[in-house]
C-alpha atoms as a PDB file:
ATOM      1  CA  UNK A   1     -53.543-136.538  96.422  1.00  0.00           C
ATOM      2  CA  UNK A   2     -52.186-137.817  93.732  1.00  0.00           C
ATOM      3  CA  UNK A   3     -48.181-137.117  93.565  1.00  0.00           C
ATOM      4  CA  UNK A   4     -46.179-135.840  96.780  1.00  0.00           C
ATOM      5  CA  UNK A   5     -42.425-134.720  96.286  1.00  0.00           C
ATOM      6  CA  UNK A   6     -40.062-134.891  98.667  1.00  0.00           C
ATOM      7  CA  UNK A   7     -36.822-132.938  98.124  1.00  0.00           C
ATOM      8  CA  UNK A   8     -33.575-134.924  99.506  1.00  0.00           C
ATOM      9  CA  UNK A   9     -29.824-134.066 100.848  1.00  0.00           C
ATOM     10  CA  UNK A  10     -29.730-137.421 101.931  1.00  0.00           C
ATOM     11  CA  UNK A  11     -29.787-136.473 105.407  1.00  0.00           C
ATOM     12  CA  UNK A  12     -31.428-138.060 108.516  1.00  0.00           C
ATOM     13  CA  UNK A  13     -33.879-135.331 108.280  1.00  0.00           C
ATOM     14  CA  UNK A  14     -34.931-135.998 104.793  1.00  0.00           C
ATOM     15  CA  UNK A  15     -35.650-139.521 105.890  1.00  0.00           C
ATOM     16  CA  UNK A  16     -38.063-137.876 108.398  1.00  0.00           C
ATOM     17  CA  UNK A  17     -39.799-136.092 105.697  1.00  0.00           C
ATOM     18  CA  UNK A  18     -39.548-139.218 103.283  1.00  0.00           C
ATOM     19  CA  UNK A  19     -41.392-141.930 105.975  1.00  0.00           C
ATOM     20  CA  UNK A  20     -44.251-139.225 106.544  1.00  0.00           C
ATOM     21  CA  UNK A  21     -44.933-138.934 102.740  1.00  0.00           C
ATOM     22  CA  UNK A  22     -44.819-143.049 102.298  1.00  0.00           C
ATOM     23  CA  UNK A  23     -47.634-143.159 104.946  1.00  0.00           C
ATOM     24  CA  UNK A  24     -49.712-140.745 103.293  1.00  0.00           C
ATOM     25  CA  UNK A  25     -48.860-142.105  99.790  1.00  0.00           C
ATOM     26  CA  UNK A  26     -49.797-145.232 100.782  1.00  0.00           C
ATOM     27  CA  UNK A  27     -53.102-143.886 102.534  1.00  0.00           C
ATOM     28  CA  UNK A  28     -54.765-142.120  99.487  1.00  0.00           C
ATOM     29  CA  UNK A  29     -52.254-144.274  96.898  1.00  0.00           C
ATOM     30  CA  UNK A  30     -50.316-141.364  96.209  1.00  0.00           C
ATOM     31  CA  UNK A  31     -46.981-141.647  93.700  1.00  0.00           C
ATOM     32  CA  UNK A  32     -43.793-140.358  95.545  1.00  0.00           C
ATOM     33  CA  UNK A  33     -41.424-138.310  93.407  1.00  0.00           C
ATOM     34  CA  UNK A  34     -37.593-137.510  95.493  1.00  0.00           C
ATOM     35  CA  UNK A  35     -35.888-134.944  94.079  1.00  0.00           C
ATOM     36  CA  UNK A  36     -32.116-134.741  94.895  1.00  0.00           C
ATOM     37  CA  UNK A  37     -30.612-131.075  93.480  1.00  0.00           C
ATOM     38  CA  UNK A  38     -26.866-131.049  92.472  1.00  0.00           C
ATOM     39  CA  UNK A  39     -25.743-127.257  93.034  1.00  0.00           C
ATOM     40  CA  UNK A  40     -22.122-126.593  91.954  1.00  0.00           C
ATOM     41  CA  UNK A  41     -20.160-123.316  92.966  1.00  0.00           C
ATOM     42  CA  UNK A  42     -21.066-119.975  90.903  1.00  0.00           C
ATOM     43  CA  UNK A  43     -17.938-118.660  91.020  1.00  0.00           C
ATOM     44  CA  UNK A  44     -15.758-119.921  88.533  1.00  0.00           C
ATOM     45  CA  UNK A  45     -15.104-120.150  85.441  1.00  0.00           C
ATOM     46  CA  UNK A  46     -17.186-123.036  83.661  1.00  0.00           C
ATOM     47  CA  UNK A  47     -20.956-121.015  82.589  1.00  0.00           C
ATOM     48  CA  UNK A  48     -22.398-125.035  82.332  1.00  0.00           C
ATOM     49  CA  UNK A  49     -21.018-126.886  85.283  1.00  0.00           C
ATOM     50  CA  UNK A  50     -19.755-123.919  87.486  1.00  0.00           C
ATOM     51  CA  UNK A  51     -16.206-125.022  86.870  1.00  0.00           C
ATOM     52  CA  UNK A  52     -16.572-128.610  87.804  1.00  0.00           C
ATOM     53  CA  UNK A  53     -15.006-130.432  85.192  1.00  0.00           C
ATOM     54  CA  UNK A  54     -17.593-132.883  83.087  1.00  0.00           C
ATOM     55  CA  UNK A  55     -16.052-136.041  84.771  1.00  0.00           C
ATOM     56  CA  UNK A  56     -16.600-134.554  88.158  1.00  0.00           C
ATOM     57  CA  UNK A  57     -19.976-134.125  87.632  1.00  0.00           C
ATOM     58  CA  UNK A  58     -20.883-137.310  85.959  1.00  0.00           C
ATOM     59  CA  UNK A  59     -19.558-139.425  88.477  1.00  0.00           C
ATOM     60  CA  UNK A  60     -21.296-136.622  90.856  1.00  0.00           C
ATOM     61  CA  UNK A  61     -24.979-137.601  89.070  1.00  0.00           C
ATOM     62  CA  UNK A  62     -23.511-141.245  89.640  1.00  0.00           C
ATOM     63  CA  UNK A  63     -23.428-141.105  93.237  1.00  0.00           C
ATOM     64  CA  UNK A  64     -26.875-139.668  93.673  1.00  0.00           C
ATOM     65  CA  UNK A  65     -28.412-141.592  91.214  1.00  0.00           C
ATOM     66  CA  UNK A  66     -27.083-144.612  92.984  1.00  0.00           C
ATOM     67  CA  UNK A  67     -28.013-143.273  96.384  1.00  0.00           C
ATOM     68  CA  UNK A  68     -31.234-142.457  95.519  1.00  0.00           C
ATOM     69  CA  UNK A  69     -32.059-146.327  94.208  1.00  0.00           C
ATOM     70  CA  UNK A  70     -30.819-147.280  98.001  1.00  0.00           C
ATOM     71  CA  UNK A  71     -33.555-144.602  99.111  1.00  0.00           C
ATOM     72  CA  UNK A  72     -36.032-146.264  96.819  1.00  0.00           C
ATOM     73  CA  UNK A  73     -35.386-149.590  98.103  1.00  0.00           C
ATOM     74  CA  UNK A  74     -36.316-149.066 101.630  1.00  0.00           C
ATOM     75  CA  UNK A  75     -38.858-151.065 103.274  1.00  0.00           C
ATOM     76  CA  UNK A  76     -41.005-148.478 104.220  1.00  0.00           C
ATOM     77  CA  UNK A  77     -41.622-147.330 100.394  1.00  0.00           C
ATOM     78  CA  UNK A  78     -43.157-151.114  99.828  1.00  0.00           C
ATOM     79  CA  UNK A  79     -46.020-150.763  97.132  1.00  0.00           C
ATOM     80  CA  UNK A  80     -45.626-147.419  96.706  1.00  0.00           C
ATOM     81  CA  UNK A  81     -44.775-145.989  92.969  1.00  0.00           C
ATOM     82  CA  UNK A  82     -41.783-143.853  93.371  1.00  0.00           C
ATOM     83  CA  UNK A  83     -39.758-141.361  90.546  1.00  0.00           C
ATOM     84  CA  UNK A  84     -36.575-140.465  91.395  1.00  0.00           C
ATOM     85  CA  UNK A  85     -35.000-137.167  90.024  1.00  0.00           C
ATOM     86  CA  UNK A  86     -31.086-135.700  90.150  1.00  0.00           C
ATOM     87  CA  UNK A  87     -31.498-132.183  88.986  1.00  0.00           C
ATOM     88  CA  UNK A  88     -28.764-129.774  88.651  1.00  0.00           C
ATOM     89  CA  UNK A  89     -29.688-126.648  89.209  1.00  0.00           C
ATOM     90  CA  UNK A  90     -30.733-124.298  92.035  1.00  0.00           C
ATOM     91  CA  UNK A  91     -33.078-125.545  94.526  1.00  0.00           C
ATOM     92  CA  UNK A  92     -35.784-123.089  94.685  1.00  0.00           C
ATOM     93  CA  UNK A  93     -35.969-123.087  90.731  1.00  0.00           C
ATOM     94  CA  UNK A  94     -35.795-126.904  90.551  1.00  0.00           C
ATOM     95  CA  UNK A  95     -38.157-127.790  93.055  1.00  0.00           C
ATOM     96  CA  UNK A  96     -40.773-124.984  91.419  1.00  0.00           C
ATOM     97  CA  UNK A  97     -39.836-126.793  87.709  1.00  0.00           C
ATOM     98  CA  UNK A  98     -40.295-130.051  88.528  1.00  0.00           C
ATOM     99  CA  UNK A  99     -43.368-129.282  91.035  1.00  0.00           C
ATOM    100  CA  UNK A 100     -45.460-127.955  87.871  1.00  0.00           C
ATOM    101  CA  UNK A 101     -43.506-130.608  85.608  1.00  0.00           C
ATOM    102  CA  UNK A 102     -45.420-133.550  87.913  1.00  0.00           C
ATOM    103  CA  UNK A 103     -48.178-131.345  89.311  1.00  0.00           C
ATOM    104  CA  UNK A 104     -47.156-132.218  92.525  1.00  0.00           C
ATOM    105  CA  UNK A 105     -50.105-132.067  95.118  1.00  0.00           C
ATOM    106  CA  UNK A 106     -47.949-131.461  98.167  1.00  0.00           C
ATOM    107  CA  UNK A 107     -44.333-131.340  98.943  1.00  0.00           C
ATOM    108  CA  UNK A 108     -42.775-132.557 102.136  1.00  0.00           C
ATOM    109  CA  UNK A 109     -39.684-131.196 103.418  1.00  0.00           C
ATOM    110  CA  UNK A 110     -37.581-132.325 106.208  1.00  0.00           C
ATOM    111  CA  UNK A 111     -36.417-129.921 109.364  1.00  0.00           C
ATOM    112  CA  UNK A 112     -33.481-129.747 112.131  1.00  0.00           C
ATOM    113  CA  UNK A 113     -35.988-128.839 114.319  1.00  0.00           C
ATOM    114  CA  UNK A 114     -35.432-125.181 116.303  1.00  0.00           C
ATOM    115  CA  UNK A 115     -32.080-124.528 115.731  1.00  0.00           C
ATOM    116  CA  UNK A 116     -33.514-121.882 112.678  1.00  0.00           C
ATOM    117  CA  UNK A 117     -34.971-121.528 108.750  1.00  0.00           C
ATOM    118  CA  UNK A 118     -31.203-121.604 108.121  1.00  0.00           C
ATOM    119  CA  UNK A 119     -31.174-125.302 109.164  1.00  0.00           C
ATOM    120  CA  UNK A 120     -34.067-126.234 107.553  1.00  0.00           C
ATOM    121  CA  UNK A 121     -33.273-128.717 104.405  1.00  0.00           C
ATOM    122  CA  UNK A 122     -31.462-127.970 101.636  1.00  0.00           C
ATOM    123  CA  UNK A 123     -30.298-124.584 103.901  1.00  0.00           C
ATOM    124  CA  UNK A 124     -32.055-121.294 103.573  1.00  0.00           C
ATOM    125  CA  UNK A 125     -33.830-122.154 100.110  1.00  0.00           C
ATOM    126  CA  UNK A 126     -36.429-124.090 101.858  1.00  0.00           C
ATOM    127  CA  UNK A 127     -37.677-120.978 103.384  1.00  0.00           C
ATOM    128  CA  UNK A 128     -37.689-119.466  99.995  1.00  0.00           C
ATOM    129  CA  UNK A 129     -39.711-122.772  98.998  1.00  0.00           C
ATOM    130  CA  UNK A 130     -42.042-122.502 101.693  1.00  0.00           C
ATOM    131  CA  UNK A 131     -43.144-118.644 101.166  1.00  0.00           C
ATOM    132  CA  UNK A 132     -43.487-118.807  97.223  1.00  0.00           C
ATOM    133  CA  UNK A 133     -44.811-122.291  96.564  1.00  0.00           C
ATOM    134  CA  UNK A 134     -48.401-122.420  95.231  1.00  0.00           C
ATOM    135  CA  UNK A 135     -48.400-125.672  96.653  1.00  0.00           C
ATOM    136  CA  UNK A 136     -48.588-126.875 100.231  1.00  0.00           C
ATOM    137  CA  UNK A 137     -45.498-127.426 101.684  1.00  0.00           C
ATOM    138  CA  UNK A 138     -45.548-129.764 105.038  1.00  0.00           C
ATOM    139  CA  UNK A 139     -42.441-129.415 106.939  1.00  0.00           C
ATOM    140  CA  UNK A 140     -41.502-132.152 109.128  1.00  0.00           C
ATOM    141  CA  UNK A 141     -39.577-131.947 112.344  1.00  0.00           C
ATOM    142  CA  UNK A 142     -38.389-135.232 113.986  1.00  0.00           C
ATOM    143  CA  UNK A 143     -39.526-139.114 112.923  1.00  0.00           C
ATOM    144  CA  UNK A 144     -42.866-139.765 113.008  1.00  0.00           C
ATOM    145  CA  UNK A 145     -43.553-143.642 113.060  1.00  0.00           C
ATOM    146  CA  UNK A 146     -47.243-143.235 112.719  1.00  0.00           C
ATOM    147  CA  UNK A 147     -48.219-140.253 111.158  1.00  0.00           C
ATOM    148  CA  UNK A 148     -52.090-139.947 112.638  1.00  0.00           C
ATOM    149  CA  UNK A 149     -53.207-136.474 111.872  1.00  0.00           C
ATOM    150  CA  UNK A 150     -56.847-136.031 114.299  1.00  0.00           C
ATOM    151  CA  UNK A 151     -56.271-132.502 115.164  1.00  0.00           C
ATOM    152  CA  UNK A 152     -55.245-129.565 112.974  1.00  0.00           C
ATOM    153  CA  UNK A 153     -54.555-125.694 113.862  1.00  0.00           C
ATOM    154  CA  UNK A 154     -55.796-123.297 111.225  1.00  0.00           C
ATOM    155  CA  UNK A 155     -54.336-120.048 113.058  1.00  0.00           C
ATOM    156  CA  UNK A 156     -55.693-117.189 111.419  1.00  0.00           C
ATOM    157  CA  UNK A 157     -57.105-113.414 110.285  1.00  0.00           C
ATOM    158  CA  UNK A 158     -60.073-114.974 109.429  1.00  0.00           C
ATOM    159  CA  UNK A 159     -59.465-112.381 106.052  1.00  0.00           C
ATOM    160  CA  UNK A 160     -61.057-112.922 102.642  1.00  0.00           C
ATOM    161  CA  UNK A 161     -57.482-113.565 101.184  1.00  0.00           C
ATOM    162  CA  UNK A 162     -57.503-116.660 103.551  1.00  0.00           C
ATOM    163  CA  UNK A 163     -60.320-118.517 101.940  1.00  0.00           C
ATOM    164  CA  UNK A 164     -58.155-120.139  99.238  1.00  0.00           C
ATOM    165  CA  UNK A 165     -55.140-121.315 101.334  1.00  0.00           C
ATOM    166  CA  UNK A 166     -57.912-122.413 103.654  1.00  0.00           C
ATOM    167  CA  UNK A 167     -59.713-124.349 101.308  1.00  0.00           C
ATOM    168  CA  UNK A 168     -56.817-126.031 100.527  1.00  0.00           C
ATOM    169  CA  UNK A 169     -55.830-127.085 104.025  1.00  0.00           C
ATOM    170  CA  UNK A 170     -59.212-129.089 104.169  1.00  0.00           C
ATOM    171  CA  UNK A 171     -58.722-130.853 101.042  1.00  0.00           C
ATOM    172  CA  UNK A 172     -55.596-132.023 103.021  1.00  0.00           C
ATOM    173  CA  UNK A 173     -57.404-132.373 106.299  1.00  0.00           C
ATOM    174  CA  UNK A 174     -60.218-134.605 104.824  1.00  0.00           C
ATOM    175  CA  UNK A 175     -57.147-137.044 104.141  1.00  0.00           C
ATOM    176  CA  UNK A 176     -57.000-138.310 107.788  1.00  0.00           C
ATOM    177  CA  UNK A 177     -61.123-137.399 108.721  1.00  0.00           C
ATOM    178  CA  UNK A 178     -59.086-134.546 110.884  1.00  0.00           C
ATOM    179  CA  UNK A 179     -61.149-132.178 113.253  1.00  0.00           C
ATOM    180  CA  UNK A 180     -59.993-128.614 112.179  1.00  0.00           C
ATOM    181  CA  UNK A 181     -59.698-125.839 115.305  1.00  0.00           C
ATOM    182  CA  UNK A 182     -59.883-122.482 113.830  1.00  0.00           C
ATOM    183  CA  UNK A 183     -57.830-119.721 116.438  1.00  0.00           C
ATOM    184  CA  UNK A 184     -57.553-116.619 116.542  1.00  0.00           C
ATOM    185  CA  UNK A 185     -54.826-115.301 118.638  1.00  0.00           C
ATOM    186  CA  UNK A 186     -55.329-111.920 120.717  1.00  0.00           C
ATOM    187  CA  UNK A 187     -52.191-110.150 121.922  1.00  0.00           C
ATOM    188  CA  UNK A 188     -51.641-106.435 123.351  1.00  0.00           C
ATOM    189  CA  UNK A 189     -51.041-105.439 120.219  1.00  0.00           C
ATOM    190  CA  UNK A 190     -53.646-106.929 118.000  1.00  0.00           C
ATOM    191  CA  UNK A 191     -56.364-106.823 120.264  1.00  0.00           C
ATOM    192  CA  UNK A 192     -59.557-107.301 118.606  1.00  0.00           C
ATOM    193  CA  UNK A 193     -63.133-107.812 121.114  1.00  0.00           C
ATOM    194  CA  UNK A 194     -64.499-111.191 121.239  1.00  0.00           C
ATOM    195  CA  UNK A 195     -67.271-109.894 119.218  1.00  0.00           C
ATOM    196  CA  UNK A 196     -65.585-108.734 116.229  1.00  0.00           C
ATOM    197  CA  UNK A 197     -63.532-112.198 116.097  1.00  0.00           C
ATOM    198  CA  UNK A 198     -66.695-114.501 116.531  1.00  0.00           C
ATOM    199  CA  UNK A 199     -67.857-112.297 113.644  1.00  0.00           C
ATOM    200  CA  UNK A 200     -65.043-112.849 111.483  1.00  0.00           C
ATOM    201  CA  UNK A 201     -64.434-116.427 112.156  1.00  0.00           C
ATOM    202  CA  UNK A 202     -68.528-116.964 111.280  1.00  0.00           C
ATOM    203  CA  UNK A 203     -68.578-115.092 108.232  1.00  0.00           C
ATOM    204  CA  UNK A 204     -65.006-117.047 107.032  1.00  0.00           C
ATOM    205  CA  UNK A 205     -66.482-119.963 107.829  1.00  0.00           C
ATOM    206  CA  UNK A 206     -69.910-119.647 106.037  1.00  0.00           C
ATOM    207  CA  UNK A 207     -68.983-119.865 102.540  1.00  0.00           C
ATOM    208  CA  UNK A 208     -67.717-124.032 103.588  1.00  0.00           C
ATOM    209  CA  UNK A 209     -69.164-127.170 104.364  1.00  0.00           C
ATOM    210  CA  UNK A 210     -67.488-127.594 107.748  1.00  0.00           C
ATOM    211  CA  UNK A 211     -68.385-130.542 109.950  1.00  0.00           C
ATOM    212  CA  UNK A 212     -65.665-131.543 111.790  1.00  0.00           C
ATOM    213  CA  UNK A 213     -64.417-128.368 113.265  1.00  0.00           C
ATOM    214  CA  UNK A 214     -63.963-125.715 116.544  1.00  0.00           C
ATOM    215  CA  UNK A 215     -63.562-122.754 116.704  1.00  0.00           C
ATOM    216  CA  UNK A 216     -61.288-120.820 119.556  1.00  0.00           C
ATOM    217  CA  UNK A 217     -60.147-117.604 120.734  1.00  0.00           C
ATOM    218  CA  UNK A 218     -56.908-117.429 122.287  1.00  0.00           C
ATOM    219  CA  UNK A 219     -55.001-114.854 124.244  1.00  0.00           C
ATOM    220  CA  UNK A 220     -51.092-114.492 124.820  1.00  0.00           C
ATOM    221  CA  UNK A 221     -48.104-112.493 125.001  1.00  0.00           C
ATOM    222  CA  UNK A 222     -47.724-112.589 121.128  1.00  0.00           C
ATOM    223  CA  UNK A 223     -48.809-114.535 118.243  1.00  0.00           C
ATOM    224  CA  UNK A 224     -45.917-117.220 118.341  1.00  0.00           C
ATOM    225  CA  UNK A 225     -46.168-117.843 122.134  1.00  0.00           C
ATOM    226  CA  UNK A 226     -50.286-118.156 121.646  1.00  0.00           C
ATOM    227  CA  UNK A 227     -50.221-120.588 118.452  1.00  0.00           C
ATOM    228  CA  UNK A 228     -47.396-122.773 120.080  1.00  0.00           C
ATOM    229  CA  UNK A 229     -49.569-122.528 123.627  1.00  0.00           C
ATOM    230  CA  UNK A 230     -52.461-123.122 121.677  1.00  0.00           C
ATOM    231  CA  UNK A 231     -51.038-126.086 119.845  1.00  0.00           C
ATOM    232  CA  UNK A 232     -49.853-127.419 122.813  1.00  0.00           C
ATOM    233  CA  UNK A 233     -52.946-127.399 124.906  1.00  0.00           C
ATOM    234  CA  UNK A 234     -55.108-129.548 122.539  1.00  0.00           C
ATOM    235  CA  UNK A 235     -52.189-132.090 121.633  1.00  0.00           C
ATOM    236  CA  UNK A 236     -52.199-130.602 117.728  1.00  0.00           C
ATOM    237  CA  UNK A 237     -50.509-132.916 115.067  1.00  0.00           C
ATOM    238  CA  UNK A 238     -50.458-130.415 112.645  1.00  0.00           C
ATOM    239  CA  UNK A 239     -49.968-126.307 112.657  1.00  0.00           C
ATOM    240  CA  UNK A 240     -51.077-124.524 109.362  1.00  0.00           C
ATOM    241  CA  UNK A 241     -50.581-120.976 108.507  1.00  0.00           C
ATOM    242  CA  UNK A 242     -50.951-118.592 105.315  1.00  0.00           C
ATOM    243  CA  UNK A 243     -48.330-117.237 103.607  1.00  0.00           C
ATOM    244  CA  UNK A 244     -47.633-114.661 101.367  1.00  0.00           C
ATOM    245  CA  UNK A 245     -45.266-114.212  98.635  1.00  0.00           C
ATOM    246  CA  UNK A 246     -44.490-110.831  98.374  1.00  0.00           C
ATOM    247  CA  UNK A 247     -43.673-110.200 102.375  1.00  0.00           C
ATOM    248  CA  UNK A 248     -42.361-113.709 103.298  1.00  0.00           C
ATOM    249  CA  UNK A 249     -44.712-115.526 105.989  1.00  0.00           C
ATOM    250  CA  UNK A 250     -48.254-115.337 106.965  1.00  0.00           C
ATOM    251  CA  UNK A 251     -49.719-111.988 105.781  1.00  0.00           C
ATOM    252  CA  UNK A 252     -51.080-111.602 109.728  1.00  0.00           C
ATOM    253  CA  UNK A 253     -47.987-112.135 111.088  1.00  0.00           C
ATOM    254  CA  UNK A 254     -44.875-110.188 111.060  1.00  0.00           C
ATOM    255  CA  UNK A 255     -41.973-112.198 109.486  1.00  0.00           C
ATOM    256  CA  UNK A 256     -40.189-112.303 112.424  1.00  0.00           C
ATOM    257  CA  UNK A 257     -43.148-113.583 114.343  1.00  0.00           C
ATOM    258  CA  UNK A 258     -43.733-116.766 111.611  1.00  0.00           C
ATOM    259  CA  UNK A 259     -40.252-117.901 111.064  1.00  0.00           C
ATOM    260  CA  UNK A 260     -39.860-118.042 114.538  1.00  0.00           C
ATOM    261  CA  UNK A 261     -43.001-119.660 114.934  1.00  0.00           C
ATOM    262  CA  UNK A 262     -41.474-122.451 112.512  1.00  0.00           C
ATOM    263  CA  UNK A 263     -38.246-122.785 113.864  1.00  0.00           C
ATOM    264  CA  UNK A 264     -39.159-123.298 117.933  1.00  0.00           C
ATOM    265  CA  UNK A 265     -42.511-125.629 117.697  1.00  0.00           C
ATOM    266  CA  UNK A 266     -41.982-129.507 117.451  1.00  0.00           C
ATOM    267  CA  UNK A 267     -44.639-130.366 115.223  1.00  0.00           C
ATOM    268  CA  UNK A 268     -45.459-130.612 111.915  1.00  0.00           C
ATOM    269  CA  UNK A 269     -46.676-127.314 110.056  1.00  0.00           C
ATOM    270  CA  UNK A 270     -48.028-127.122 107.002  1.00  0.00           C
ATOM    271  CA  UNK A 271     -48.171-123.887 104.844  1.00  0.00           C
ATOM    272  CA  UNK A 272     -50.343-122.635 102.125  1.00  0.00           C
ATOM    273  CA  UNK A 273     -49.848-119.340  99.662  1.00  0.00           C
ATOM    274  CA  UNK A 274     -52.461-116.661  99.735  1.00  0.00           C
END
């Protein structure tokens, strides 16, 4: 774990996302990289600045520049190596160029918590962020003062197409020494016997060196209600989940059924591209 970026609006939320990244910089003596994205108004005039004049936006790449050396300065960024970056451009395309510009190992993104994707940091591009990054993208909820990750949800298929995303969640989970709990949830309209899920989950599972790990069955009303439930009942600080490019979320869940699981649960959730 070498670099993390953390996108910023500046916002209480971004904070959030900024203090989680410090103590896992800090952990595995990461380099932090905040990335602040100066998007002017499209309709107008102006092809370069979008009809700010150049003054405007100078003083404009003043203000964050200067806000983001505040940032920098905090306490809880102490003897950690930190770039900072105004970009002006659109968010999704900025935070893709400069992810591959830094080969970024993980980006951390702060949340408003349920109140929907459209919330989410840096509005509905974050979603767009989280379903086409090639890199894992840990969204952060609330403030976490002491980021101790023992417990992570894998809530899966159990497909082939999992195995990469999956093998990059335990690069991450090796981090923290985490114990992994690989679920699958069983609804009344994916119902699948007990014996054809053990089956899966063995055969997924056989191709890794797993020590640290459970395994779980789970049944609910849906998939959202069973991973939250899930989550819940062993105390989970993480949820991670697949997604895939073309079709938005995880490629076992409906869209619907993965943004909302993103938007209504409390804790962290990390996801990774099929």
């Amino acid at each position: 774990m070498k670099r993390i970026l953390v996108p910023t609006d500046f916002s209480e939320h971004a904070e959030h996302a900024l203090k989680v990244a410090a103590q896992i910089a800090k952990k595995n003596d990461s380099e932090i990289i905040i990335l602040h994205m100066l998007e002017f108004p499209h309709q107008t005039n102006d092809a370069i600045f979008g009809g700010v004049s150049i003054p405007e936006t100078m003083l404009f790449m003043q203000k964050a520049n200067e806000t983001l050396d505040k940032i920098s300065e905090s306490s809880f960024l102490d003897g950690i190596s930190v770039t900072e970056i105004v970009k002006m451009d659109k968010p999704i395309h900025g935070i893709t160029q400069v992810s591959k510009e830094y080969n970024i190992d993980l980006i951390i993104m702060g949340s408003h918590g349920s109140s929907g994707l459209e919330e989410l940091l840096i509005g509905s591009n974050t979603e767009k962020v989280v379903r086409n990054s090639d890199i894992p993208v840990l969204v952060i909820k609330k403030d976490i003062s002491n980021f101790n990750v023992a417990n992570i949800v894998f809530a899966s298929d159990f497909s082939e197409e999992a195995k990469k995303p999956f093998e990059k969640l335990l690069n991450f989970t090796k981090l923290f020494d985490a114990k992994i709990h690989l679920v699958s949830i069983c609804t009344p309209n994916s119902f699948r016997s007990t014996h054809v899920i053990e089956k899966a989950i063995k055969d997924f599972i056989s191709g890794f060196n797993l020590n640290n790990y459970s395994t779980h069955i789970y049944n609910d009303t849906n998939i959202e209600k069973g991973i939250i439930n899930f989550s819940n009942s062993i105390d989970a600080d993480i949820i991670g989940m697949c997604t895939h490019g073309r079709t938005g979320f995880a490629h076992f869940f409906n869209g619907s059924i993965s943004e909302g699981l993103v938007n209504h649960t409390i804790r962290p959730v990390i996801t990774l591209k099929i």
